[in-house]
Protein backbone atom coordinates (compact mmCIF):
# COMPACT_ATOMS: atom_id res chain seq x y z
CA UNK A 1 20.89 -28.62 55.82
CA UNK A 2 17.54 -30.12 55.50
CA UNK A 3 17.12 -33.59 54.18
CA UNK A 4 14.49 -32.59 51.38
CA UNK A 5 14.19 -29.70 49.23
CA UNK A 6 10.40 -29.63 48.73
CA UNK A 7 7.59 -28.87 51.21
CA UNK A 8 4.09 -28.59 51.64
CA UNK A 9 2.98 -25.48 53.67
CA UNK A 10 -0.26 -25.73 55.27
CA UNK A 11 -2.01 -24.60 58.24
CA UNK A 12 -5.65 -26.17 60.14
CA UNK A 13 -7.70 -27.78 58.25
CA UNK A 14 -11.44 -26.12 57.76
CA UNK A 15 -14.30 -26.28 56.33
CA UNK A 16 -15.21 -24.79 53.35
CA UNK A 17 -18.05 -22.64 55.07
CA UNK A 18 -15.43 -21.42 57.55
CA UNK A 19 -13.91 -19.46 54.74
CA UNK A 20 -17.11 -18.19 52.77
CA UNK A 21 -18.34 -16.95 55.90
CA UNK A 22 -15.22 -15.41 56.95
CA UNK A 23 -15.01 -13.70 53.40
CA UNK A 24 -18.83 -12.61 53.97
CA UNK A 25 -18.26 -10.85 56.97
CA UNK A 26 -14.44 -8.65 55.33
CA UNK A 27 -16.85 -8.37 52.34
CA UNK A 28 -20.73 -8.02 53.28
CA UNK A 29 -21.57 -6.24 49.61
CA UNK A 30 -19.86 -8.97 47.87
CA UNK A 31 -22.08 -11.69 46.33
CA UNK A 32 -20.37 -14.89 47.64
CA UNK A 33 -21.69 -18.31 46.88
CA UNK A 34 -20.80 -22.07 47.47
CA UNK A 35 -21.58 -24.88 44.99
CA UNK A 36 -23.40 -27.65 46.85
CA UNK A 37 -21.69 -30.51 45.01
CA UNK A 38 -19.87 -32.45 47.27
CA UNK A 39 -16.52 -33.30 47.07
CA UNK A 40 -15.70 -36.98 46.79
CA UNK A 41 -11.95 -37.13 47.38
CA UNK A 42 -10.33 -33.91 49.57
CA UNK A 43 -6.63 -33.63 49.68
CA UNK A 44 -4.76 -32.87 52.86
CA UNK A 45 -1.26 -31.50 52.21
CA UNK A 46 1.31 -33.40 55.17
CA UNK A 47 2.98 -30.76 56.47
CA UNK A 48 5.20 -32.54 59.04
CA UNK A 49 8.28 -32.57 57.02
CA UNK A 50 8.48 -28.36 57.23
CA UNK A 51 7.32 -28.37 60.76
CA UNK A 52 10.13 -31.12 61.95
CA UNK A 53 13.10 -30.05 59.22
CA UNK A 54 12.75 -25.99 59.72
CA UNK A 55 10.77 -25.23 62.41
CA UNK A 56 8.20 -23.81 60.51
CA UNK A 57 5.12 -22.50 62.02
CA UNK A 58 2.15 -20.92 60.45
CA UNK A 59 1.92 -16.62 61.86
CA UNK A 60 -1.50 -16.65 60.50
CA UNK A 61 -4.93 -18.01 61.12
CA UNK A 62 -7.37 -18.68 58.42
CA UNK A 63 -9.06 -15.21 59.62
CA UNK A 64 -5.73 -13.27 60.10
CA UNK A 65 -4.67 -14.76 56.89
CA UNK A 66 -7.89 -14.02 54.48
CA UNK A 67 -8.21 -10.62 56.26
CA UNK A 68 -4.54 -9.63 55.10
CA UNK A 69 -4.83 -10.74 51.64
CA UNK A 70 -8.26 -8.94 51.38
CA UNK A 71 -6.62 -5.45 52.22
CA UNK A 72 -3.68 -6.57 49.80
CA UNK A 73 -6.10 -6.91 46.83
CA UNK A 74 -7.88 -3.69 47.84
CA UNK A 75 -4.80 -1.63 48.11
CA UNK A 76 -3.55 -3.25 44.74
CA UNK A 77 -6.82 -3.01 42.94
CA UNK A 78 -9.11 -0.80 44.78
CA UNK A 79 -12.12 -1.82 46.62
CA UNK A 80 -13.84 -3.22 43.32
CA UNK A 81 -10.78 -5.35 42.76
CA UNK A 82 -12.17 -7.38 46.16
C-alpha cells in the first residue's frame, strides 16, 4: 500500500518549441503559433514519489504521446476537429 494517495505524473521536461514543432510537423496545414512572452516562473511537477512508490514509468515520449492524442482527436472529431 503506498504511503500517499496523490501523485504527480510527468515525463522529460521540454521546451516549449519542442512541442509546437512536433505539432507542426502531425499537422503542417494547421496554423500554429507561440506567444513570445516569456515566462517568469515555470513549474516542474516532482514526480519521484510515483516513480519510487509504484513503479511508474512513462510508455510515451513527448512525440509518441502528441502523435496518439492527435489521431484520438481526429478519429473523435474528424480531421477539422485537429
Amino acid at each position: 500500500k503506498p504511503k500517499h494517495a496523490v501523485f504527480n505524473v510527468g515525463n522529460e521536461h521540454r521546451p516549449i518549441g519542442d512541442y509546437t514543432r512536433i505539432l507542426r510537423d502531425l499537422l503542417p496545414d494547421a496554423d500554429i503559433s507561440v506567444s513570445d512572452k516569456v515566462r517568469t516562473s515555470l513549474t516542474l511537477l516532482d514526480t519521484s514519489r510515483i516513480r519510487e512508490e509504484l513503479g511508474f514509468a512513462p510508455q510515451y515520449t513527448l512525440e509518441k504521446g502528441l502523435e496518439q492524442y492527435v489521431a484520438d482527436v481526429q478519429q473523435r472529431f474528424g480531421e477539422a476537429g485537429a
